[in-house]
Structure formats: structure tokens, C-alpha cells
C-alpha atoms as a PDB file:
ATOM      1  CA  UNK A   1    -171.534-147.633  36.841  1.00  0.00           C
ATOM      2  CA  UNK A   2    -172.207-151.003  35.030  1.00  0.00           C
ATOM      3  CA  UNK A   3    -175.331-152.449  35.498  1.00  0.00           C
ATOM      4  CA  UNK A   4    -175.629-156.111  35.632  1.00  0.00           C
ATOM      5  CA  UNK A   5    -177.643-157.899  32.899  1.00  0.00           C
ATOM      6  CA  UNK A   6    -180.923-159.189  33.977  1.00  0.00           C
ATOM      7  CA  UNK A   7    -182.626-162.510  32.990  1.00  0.00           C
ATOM      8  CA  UNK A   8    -184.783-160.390  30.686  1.00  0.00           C
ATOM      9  CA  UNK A   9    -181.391-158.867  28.329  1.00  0.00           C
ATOM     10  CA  UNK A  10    -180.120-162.244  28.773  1.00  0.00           C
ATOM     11  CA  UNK A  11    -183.623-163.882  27.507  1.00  0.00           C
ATOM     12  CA  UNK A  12    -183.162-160.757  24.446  1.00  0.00           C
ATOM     13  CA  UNK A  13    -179.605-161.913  23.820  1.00  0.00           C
ATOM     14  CA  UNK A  14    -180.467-165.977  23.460  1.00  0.00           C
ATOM     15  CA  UNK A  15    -183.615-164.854  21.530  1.00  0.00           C
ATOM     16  CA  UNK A  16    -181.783-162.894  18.885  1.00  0.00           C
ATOM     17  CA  UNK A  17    -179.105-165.542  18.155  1.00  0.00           C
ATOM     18  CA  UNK A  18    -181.467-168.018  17.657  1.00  0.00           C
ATOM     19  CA  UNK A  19    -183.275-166.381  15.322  1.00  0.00           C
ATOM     20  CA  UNK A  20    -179.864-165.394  13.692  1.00  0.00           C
ATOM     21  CA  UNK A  21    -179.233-169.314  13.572  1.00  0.00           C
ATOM     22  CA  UNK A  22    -182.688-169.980  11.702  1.00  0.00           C
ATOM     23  CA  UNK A  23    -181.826-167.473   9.080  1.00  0.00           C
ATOM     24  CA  UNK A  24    -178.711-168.763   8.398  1.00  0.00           C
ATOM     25  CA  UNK A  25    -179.542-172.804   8.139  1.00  0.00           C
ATOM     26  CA  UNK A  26    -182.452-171.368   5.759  1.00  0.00           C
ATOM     27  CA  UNK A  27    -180.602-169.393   3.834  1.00  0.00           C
ATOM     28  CA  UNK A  28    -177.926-172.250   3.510  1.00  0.00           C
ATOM     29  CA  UNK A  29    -180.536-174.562   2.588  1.00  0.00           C
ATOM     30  CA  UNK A  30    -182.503-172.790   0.137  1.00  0.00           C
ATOM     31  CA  UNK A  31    -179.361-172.081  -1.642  1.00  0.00           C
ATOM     32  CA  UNK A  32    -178.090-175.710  -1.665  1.00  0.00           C
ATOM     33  CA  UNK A  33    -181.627-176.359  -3.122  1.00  0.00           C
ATOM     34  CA  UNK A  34    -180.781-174.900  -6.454  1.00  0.00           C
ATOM     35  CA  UNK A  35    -178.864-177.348  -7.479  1.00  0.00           C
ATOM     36  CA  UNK A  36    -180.913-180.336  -9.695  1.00  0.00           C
ATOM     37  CA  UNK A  37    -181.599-183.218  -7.503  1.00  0.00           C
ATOM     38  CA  UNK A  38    -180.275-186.405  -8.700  1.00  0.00           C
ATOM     39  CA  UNK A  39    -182.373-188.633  -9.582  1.00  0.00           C
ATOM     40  CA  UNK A  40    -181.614-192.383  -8.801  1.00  0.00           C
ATOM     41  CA  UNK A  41    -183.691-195.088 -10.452  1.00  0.00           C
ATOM     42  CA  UNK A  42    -184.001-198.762  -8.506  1.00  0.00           C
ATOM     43  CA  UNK A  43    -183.981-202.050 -10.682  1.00  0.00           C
ATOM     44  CA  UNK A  44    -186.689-203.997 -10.458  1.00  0.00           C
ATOM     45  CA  UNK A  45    -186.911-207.671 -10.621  1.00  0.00           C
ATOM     46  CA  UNK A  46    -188.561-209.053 -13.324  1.00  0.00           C
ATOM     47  CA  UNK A  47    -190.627-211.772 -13.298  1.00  0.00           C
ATOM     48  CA  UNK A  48    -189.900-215.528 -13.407  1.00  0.00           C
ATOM     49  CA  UNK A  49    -190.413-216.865 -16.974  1.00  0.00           C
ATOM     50  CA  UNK A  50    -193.157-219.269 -16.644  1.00  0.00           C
ATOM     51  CA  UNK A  51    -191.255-222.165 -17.026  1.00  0.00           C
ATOM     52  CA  UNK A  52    -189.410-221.591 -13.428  1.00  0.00           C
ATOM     53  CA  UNK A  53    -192.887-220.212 -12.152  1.00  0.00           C
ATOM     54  CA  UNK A  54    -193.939-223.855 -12.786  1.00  0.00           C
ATOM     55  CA  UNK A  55    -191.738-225.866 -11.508  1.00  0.00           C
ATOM     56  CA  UNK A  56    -191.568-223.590  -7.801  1.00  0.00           C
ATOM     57  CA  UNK A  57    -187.422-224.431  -8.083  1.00  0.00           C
ATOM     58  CA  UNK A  58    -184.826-221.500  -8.365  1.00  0.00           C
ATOM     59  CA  UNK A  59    -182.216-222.231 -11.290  1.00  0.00           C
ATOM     60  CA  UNK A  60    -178.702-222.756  -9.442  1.00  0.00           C
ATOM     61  CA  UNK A  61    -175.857-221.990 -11.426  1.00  0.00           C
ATOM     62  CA  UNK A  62    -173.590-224.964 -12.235  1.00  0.00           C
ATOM     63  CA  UNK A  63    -170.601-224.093 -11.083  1.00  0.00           C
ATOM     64  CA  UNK A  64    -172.319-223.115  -7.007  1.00  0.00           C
ATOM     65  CA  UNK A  65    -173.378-226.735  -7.578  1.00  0.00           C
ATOM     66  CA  UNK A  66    -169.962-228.165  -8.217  1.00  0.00           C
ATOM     67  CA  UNK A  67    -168.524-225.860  -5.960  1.00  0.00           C
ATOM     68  CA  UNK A  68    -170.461-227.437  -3.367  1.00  0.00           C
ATOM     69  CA  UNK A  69    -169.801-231.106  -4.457  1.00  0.00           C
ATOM     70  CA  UNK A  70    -165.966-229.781  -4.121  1.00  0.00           C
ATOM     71  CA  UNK A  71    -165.764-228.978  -0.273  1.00  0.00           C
ATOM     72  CA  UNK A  72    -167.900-231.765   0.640  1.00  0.00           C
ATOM     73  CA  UNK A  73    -165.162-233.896  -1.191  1.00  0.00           C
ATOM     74  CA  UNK A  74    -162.944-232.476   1.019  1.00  0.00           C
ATOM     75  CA  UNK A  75    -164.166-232.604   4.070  1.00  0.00           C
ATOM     76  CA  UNK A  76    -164.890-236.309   3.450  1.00  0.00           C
ATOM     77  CA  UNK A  77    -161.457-236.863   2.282  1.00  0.00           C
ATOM     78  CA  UNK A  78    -160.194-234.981   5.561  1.00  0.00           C
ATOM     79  CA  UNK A  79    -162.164-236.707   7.728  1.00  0.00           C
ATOM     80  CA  UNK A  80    -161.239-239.813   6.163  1.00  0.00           C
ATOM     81  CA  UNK A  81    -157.427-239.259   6.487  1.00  0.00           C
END
């Protein structure tokens, strides 16, 4: 005759794959572990020479400036037409 499982084999079965899972995710990760790390190294800013400290301004680049002075142009010229 077959016997029907109980909660308690049931509780056994669940148990053991479980631990069966742990094993395996452990052994995977200690053996992923062997391999060197890679190491990543972050720029840092340096600091403002003391002549921009001074004066509190940011340096703009010339050509954001005329950049600028270029669309406003335009939209005045757009507006205007």
C-alpha cells in the first residue's frame, strides 16, 4: 500500500533542498571569488588654483560664451522678423 506523505516528510523534503540550495550558491560564490578583484580608482578634483579661489568666479570656456551670444542672436533676429 502507499502511504501518503505527512507534513513532517514533506517539512524533511523542503528542509533538505534548501540546504542543497545554500551549498550550491556558496560553493558558486567562493569559486567566483578566486578571481582578482578589479580594482577601480575615482579621479579626484583638484583644487582651484588660487587665483580662481580669489576671485569666487568659475572660468567659462570661450566658445560656451559665444555659443550663448549665438542663439540669443537668433532668437532676437526671429522674434524680430
Amino acid at each position: 500500500m502507499k502511504q501518503a506523505r505527512t507534513f513532517k516528510s514533506i517539512l524533511v523534503i523542503v528542509s533538505f533542498l534548501s540546504l542543497l540550495a545554500f551549498m550550491f550558491v556558496n560553493l558558486h560564490a567562493n569559486s567566483s571569488l578566486k578571481q582578482p578583484f578589479s580594482t577601480s580608482i575615482m579621479p579626484q578634483n583638484e583644487l582651484q588654483s588660487e587665483e580662481t579661489a580669489d576671485s569666487g568666479k568659475i572660468p567659462v570656456a570661450d566658445l560656451s560664451v559665444l555659443g550663448r551670444v549665438w542663439e540669443i542672436a537668433q532668437r532676437l533676429l526671429d522674434k524680430a522678423n
